[in-house]
PDB file of N, CA and C in Angstrom:
ATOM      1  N   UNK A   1       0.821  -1.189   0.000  1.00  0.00           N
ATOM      2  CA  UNK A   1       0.000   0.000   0.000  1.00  0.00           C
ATOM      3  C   UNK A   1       0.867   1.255   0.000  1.00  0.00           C
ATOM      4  N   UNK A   2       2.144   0.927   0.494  1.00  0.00           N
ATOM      5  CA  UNK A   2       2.977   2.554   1.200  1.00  0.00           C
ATOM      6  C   UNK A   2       3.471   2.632  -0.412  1.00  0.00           C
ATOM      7  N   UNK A   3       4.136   1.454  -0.784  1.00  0.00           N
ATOM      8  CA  UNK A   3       4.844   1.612  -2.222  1.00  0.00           C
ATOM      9  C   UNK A   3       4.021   2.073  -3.090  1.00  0.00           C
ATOM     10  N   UNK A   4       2.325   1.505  -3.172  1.00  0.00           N
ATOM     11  CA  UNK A   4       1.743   2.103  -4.360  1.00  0.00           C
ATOM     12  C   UNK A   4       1.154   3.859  -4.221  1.00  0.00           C
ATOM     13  N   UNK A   5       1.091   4.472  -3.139  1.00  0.00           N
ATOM     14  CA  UNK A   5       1.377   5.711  -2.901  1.00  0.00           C
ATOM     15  C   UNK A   5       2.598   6.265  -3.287  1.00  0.00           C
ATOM     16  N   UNK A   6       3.276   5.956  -2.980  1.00  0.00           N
ATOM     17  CA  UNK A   6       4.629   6.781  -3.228  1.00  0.00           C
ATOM     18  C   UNK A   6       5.056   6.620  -4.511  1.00  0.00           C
ATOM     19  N   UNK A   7       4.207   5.892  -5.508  1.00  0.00           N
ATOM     20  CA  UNK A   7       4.285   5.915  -7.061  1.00  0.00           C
ATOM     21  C   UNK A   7       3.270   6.822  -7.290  1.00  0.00           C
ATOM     22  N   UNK A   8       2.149   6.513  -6.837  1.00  0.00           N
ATOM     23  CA  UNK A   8       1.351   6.951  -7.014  1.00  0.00           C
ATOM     24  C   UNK A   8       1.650   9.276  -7.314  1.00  0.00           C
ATOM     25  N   UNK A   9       2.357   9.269  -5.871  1.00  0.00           N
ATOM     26  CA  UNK A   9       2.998  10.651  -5.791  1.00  0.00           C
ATOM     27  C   UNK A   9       3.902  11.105  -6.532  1.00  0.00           C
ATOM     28  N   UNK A  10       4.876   9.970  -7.094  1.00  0.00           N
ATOM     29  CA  UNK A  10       6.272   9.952  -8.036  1.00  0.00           C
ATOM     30  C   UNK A  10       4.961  10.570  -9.368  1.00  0.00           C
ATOM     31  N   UNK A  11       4.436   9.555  -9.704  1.00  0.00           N
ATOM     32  CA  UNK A  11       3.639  10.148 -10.726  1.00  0.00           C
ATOM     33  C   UNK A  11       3.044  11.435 -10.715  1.00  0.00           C
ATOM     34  N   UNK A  12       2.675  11.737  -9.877  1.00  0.00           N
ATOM     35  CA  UNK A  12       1.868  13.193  -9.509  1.00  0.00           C
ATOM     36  C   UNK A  12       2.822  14.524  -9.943  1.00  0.00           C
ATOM     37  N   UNK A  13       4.141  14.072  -9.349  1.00  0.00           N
ATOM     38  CA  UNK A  13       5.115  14.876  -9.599  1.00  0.00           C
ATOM     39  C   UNK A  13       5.588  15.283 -11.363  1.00  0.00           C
ATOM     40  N   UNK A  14       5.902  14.287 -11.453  1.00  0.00           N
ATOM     41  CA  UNK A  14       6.192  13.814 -13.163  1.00  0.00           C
ATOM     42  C   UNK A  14       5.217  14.202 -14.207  1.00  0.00           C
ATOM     43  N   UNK A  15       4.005  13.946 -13.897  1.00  0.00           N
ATOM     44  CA  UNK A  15       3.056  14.480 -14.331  1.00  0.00           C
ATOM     45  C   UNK A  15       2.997  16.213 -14.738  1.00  0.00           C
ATOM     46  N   UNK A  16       3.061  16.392 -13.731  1.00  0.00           N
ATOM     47  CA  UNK A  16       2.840  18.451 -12.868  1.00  0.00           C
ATOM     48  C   UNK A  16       4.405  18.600 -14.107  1.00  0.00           C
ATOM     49  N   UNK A  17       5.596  18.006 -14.113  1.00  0.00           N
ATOM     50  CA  UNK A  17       6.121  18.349 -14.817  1.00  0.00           C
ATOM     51  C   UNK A  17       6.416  18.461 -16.324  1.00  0.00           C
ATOM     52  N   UNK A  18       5.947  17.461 -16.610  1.00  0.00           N
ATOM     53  CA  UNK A  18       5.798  17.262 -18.088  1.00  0.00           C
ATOM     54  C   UNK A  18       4.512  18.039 -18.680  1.00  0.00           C
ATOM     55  N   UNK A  19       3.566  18.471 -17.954  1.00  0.00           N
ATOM     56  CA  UNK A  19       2.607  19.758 -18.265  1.00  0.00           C
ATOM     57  C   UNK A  19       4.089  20.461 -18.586  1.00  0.00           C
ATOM     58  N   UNK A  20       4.552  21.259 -17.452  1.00  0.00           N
ATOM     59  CA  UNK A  20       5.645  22.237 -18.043  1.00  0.00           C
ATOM     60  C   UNK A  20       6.031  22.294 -19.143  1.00  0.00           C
ATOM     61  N   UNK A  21       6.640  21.431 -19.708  1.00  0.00           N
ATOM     62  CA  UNK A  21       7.970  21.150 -20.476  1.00  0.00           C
ATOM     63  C   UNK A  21       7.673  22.077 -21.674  1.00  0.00           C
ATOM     64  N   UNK A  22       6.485  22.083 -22.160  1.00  0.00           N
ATOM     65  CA  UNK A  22       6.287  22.335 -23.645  1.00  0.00           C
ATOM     66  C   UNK A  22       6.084  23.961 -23.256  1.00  0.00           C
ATOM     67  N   UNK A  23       6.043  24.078 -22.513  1.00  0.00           N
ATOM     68  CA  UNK A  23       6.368  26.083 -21.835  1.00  0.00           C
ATOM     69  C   UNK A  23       7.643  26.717 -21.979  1.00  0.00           C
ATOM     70  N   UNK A  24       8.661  25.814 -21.647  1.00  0.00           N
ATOM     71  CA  UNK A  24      10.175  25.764 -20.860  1.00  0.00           C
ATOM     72  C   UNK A  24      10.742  26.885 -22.682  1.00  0.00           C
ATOM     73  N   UNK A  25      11.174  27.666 -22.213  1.00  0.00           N
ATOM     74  CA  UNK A  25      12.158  27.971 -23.213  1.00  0.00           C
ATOM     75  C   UNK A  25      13.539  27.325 -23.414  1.00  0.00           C
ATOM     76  N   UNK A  26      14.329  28.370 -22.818  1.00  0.00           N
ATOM     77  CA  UNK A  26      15.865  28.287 -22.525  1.00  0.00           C
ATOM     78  C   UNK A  26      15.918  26.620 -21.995  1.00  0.00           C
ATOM     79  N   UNK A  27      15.695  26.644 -21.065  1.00  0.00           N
ATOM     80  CA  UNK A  27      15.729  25.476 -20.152  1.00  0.00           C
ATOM     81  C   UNK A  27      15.463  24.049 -20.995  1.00  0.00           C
ATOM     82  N   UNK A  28      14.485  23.772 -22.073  1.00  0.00           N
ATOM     83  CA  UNK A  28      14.313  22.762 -22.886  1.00  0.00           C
ATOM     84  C   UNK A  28      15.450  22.252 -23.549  1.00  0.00           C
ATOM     85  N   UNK A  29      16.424  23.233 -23.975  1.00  0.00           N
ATOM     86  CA  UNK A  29      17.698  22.822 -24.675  1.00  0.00           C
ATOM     87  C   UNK A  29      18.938  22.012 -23.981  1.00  0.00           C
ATOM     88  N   UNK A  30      18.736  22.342 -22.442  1.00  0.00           N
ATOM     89  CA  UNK A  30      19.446  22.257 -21.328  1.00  0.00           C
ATOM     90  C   UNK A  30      19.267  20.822 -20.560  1.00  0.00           C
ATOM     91  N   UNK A  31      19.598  20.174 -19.798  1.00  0.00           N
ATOM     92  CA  UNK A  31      19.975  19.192 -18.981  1.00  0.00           C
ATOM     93  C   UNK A  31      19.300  20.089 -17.842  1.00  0.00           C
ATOM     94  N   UNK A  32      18.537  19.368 -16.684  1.00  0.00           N
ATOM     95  CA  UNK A  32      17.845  20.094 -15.652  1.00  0.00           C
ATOM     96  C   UNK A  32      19.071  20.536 -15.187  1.00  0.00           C
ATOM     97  N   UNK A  33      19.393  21.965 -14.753  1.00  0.00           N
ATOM     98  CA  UNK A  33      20.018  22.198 -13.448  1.00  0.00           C
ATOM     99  C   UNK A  33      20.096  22.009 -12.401  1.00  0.00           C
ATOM    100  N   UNK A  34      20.834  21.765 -11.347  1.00  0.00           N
ATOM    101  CA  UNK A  34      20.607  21.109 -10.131  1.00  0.00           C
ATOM    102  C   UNK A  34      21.477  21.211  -9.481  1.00  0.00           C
ATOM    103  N   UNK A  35      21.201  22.047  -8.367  1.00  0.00           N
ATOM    104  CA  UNK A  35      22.335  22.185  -7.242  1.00  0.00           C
ATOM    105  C   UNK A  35      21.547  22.186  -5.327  1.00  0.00           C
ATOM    106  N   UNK A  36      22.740  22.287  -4.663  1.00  0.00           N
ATOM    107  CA  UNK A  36      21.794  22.811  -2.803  1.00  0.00           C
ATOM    108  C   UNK A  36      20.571  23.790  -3.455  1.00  0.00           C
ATOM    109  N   UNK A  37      19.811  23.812  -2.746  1.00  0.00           N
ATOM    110  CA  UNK A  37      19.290  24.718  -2.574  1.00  0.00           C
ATOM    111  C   UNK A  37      19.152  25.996  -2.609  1.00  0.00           C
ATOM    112  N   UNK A  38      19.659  26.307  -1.662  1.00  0.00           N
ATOM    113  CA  UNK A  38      20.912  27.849  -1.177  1.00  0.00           C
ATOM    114  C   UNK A  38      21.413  28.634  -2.106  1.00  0.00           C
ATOM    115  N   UNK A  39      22.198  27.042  -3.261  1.00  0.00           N
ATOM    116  CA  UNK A  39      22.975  27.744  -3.806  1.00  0.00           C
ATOM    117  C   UNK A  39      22.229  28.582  -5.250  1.00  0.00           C
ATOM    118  N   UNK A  40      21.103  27.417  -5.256  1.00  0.00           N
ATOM    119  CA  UNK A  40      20.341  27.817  -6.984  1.00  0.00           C
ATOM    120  C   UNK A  40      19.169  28.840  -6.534  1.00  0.00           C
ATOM    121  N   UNK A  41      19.161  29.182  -5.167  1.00  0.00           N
ATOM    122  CA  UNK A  41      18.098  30.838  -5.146  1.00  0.00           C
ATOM    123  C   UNK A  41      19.267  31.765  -4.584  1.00  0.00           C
ATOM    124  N   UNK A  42      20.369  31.641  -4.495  1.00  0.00           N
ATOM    125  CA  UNK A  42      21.105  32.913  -4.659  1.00  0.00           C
ATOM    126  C   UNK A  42      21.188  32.961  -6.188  1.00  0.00           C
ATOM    127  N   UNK A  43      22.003  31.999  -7.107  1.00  0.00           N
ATOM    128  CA  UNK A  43      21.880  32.150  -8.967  1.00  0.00           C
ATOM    129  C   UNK A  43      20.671  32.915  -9.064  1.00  0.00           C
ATOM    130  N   UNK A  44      19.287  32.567  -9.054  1.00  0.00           N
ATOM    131  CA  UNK A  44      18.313  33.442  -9.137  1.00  0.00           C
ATOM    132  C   UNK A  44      17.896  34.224  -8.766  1.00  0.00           C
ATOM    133  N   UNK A  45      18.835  34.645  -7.732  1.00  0.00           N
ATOM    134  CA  UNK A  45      18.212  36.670  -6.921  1.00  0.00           C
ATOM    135  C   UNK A  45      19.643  37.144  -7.819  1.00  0.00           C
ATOM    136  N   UNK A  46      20.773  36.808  -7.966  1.00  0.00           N
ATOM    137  CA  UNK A  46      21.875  37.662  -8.601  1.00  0.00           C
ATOM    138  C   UNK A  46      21.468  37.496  -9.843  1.00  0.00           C
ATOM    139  N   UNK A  47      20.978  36.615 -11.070  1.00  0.00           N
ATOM    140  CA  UNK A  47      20.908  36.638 -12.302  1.00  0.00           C
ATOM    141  C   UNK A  47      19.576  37.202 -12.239  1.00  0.00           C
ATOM    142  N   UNK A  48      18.349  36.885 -12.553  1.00  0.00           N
ATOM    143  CA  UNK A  48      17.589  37.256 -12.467  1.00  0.00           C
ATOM    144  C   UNK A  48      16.676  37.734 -11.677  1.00  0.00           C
ATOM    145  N   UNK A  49      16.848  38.248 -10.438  1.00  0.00           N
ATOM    146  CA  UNK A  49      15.943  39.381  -9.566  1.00  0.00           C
ATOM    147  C   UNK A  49      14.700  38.512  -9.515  1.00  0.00           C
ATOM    148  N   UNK A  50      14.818  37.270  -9.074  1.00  0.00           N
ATOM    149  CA  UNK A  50      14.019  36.097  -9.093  1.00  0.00           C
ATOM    150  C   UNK A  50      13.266  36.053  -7.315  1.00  0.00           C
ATOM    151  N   UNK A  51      12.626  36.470  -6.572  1.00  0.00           N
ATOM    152  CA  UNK A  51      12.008  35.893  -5.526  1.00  0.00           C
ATOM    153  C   UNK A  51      10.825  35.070  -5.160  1.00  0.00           C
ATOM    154  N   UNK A  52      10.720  33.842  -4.513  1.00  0.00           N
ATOM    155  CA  UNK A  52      10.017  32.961  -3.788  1.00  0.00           C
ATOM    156  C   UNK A  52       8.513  33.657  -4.146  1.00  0.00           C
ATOM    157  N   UNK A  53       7.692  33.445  -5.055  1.00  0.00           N
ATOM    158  CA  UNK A  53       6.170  34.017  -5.102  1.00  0.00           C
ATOM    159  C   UNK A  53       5.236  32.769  -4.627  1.00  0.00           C
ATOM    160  N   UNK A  54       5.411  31.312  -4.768  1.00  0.00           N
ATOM    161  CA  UNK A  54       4.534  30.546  -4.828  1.00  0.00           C
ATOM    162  C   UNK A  54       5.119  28.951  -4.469  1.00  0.00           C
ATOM    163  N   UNK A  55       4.276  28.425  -4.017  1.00  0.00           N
ATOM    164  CA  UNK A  55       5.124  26.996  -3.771  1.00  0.00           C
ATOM    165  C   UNK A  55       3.728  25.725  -3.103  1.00  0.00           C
ATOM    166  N   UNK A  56       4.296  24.621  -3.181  1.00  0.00           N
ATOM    167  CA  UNK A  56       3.307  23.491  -2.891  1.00  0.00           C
ATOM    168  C   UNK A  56       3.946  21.867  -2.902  1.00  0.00           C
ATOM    169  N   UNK A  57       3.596  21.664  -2.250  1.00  0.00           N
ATOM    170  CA  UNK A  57       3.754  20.073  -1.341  1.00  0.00           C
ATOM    171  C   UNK A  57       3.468  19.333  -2.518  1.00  0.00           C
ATOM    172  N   UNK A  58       4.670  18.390  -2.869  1.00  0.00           N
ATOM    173  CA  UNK A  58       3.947  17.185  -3.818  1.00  0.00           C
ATOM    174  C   UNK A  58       4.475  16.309  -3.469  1.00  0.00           C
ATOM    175  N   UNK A  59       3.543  15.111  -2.956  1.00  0.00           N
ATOM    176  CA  UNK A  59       3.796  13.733  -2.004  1.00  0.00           C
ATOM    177  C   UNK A  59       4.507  13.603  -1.091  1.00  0.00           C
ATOM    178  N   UNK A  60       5.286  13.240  -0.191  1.00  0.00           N
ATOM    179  CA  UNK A  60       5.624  13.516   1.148  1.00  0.00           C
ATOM    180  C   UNK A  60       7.465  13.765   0.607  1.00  0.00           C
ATOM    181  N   UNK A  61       7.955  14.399  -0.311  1.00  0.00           N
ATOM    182  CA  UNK A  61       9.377  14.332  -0.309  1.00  0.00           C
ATOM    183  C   UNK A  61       9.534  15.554  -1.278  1.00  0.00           C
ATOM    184  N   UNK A  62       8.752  16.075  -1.762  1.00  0.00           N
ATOM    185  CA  UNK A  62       9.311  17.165  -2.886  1.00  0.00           C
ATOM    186  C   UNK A  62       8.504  18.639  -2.743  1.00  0.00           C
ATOM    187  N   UNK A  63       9.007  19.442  -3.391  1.00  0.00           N
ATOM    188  CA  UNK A  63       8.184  20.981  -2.950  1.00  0.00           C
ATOM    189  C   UNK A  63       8.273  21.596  -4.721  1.00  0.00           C
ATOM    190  N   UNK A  64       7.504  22.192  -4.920  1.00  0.00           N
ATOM    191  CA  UNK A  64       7.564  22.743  -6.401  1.00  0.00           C
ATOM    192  C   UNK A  64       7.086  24.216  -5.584  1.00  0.00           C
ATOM    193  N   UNK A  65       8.409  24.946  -6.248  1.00  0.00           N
ATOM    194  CA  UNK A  65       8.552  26.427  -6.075  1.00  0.00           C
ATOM    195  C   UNK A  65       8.125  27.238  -7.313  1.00  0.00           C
ATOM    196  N   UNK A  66       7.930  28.180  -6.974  1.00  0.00           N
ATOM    197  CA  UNK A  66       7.634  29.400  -8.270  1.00  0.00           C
ATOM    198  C   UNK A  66       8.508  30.702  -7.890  1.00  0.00           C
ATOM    199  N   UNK A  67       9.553  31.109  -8.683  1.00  0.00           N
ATOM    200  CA  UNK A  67      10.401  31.987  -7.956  1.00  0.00           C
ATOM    201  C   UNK A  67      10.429  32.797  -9.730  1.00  0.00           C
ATOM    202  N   UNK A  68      10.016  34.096  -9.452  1.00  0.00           N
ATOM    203  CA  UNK A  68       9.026  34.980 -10.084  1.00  0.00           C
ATOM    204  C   UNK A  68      10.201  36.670  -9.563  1.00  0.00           C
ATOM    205  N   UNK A  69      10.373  37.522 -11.212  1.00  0.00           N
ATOM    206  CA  UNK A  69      10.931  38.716 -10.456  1.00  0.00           C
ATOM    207  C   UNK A  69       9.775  39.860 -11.182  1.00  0.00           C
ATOM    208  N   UNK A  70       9.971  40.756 -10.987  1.00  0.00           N
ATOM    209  CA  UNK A  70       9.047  42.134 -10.905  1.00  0.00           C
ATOM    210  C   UNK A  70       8.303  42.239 -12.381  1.00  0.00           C
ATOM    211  N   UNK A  71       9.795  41.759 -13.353  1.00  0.00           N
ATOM    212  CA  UNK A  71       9.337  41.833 -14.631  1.00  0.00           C
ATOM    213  C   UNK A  71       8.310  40.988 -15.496  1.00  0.00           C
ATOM    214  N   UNK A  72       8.213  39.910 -14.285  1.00  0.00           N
ATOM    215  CA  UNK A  72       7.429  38.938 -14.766  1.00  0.00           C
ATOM    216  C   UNK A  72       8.199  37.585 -15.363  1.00  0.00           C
ATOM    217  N   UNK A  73       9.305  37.563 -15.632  1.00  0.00           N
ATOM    218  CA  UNK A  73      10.345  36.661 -15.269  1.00  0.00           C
ATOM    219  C   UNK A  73      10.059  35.355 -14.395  1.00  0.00           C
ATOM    220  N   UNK A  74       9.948  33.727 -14.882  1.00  0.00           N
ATOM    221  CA  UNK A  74       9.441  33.563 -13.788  1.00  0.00           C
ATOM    222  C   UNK A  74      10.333  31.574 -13.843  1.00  0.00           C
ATOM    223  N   UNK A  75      10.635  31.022 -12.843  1.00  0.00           N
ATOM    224  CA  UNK A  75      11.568  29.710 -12.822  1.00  0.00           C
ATOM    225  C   UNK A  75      10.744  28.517 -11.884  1.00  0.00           C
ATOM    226  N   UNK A  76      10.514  27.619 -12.367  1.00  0.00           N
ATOM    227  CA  UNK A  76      10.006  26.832 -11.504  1.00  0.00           C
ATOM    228  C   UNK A  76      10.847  25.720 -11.181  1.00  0.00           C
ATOM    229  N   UNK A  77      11.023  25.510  -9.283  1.00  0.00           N
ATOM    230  CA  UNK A  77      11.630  24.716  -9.247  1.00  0.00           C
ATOM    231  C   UNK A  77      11.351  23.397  -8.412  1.00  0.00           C
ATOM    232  N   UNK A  78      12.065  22.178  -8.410  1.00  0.00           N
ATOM    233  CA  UNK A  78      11.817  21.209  -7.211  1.00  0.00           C
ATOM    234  C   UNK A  78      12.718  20.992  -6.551  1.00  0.00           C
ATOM    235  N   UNK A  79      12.348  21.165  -4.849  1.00  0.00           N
ATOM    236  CA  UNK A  79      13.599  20.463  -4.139  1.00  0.00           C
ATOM    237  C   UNK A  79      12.506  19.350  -3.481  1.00  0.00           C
ATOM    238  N   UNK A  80      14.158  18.549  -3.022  1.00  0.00           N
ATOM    239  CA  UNK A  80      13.707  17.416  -2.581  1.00  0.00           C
ATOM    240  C   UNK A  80      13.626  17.611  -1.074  1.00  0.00           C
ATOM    241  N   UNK A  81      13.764  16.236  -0.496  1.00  0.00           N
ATOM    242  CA  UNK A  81      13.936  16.388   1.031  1.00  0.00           C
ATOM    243  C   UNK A  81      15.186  16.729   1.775  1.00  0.00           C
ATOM    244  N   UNK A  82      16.409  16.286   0.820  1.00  0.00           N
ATOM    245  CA  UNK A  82      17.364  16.175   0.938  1.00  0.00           C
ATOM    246  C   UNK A  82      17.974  17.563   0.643  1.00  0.00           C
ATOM    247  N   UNK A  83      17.409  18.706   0.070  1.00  0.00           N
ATOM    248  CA  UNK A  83      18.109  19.674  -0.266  1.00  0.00           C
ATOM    249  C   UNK A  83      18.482  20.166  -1.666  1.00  0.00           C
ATOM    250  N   UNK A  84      17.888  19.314  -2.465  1.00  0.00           N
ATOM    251  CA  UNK A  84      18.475  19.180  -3.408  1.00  0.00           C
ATOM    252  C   UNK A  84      17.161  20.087  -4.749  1.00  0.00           C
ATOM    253  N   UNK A  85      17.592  21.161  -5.288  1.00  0.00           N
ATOM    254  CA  UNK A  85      16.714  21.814  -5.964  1.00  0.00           C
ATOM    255  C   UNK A  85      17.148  21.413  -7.457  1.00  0.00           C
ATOM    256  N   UNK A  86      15.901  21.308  -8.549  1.00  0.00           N
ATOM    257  CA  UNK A  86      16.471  21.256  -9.563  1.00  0.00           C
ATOM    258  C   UNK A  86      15.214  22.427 -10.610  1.00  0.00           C
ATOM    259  N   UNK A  87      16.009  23.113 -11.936  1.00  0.00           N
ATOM    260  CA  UNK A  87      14.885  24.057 -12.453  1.00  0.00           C
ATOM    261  C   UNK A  87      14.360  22.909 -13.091  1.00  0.00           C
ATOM    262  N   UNK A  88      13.486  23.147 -13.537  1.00  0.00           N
ATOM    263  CA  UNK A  88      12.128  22.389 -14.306  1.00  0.00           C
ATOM    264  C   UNK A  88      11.468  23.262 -15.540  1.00  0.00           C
ATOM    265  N   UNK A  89      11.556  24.490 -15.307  1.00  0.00           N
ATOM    266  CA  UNK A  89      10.668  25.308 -16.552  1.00  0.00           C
ATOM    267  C   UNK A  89      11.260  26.756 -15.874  1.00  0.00           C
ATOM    268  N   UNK A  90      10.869  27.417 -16.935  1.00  0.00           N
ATOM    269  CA  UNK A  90      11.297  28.904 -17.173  1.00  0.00           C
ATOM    270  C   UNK A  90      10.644  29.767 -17.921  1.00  0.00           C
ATOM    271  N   UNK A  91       9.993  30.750 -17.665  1.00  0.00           N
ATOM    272  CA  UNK A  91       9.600  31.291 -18.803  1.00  0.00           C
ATOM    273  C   UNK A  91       9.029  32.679 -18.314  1.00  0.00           C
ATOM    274  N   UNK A  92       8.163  33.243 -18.743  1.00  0.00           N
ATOM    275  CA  UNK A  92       7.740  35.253 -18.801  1.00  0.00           C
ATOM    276  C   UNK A  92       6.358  35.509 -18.464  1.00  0.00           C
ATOM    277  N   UNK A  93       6.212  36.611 -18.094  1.00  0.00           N
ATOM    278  CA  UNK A  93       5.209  36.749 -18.050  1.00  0.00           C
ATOM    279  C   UNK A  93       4.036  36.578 -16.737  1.00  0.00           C
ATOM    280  N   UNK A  94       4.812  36.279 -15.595  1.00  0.00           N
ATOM    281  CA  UNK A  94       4.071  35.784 -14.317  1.00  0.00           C
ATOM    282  C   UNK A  94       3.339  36.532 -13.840  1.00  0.00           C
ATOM    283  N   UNK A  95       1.676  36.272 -13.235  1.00  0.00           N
ATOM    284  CA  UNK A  95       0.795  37.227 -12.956  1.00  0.00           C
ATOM    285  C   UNK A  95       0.511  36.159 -12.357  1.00  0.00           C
ATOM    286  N   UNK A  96       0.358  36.570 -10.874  1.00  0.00           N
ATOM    287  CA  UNK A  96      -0.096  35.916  -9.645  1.00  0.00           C
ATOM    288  C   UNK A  96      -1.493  36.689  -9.583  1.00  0.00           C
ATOM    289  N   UNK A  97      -2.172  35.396  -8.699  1.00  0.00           N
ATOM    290  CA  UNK A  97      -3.896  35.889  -8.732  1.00  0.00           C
ATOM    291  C   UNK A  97      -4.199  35.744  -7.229  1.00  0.00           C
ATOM    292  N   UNK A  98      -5.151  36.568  -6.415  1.00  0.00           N
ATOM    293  CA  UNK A  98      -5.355  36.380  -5.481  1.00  0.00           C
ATOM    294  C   UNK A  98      -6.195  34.822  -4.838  1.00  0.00           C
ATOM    295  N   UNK A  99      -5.814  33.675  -4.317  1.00  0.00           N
ATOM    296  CA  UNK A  99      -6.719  32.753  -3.866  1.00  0.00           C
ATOM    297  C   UNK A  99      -7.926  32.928  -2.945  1.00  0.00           C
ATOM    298  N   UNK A 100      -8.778  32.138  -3.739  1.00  0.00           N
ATOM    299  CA  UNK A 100      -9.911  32.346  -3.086  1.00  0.00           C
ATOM    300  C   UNK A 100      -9.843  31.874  -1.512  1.00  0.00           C
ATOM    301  N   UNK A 101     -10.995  32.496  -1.000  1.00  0.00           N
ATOM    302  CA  UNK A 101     -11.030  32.808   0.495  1.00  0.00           C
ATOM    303  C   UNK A 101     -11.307  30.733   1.018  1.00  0.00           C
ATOM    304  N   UNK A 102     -10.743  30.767   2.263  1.00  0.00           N
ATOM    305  CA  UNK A 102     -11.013  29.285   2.464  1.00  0.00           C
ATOM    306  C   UNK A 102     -11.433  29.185   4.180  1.00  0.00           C
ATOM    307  N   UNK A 103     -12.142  28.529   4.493  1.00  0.00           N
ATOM    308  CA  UNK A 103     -12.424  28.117   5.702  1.00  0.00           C
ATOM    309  C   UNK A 103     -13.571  29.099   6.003  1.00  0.00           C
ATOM    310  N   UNK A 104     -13.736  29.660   7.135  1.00  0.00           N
ATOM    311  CA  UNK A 104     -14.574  30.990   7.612  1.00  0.00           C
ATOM    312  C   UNK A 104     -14.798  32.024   6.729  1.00  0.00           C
ATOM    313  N   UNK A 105     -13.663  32.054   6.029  1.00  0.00           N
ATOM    314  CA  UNK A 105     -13.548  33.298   4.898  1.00  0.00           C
ATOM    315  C   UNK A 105     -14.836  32.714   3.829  1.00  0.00           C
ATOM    316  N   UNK A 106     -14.482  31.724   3.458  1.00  0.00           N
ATOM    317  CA  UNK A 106     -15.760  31.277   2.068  1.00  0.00           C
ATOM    318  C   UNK A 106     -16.907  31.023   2.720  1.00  0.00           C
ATOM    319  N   UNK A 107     -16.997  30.668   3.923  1.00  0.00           N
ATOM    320  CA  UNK A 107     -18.402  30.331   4.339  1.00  0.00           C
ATOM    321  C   UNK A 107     -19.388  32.081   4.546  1.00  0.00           C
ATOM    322  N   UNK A 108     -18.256  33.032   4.802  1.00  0.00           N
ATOM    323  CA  UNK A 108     -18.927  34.238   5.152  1.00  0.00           C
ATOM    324  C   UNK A 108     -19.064  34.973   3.712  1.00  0.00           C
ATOM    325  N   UNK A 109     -18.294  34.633   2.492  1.00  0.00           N
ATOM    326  CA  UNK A 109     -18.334  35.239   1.209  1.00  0.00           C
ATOM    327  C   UNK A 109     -19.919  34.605   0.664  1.00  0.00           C
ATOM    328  N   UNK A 110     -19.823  32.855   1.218  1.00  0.00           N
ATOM    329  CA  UNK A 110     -21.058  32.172   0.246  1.00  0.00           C
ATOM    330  C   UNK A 110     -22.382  32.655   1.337  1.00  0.00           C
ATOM    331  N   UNK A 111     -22.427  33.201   2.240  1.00  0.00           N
ATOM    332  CA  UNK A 111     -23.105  33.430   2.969  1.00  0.00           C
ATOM    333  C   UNK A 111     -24.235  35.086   2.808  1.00  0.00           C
ATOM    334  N   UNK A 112     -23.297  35.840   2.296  1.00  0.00           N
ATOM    335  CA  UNK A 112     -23.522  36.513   1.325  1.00  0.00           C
ATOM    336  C   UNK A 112     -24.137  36.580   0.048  1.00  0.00           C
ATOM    337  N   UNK A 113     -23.770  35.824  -0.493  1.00  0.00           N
ATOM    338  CA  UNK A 113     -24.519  35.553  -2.087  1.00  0.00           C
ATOM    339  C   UNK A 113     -25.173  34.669  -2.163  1.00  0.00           C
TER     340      UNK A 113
END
């Protein structure tokens, strides 16, 4: 049962990425990058003016980041548990949207309408 979850999540991941791919500019020509952590969001605040906008839990070992700069500039990445970040896609244009209200918040919005 634990193994067919944790495929189950491997897939989830793999999945979420291969949506990307056909986005990826630069990065498609390239071999994933992959370094600490640390080291590949300092590369992206000194090269591209890149900061932390967005991020989310996928299966109990990986995190998919969205690290986004002013211009709309925008890198998506995964680290693991271990530390280990790699880019995945790249591309322009990033416009973050406000999320809808959740818990108390939606019950008092649907409460309303």
């Amino acid at each position: 049962m634990l193994r067919t979850k944790t495929l189950r999540n491997s897939g989830a991941l793999f999945g979420a990425v291969l949506l990307l791919i056909p986005q990826v500019t630069a990065v498609s020509a390239q071999p994933a990058a992959c370094g600490p952590r640390p080291d590949v969001l300092a590369w992206l605040e000194a090269t591209h003016a890149e900061q932390p906008v967005s991020y989310g839990v996928v299966g109990n070992s990986h995190v998919l980041e969205i690290h986004a700069s002013e211009s709309g500039n925008w890198t998506a990445l995964v680290t693991s548990a271990i530390g280990v970040s790699c880019i995945v896609a790249a591309g322009h244009s990033w416009t973050s949207l406000t999320p809808p209200p959740s818990g108390a918040d939606a019950q008092d919005t649907a409460d309303r309408n």
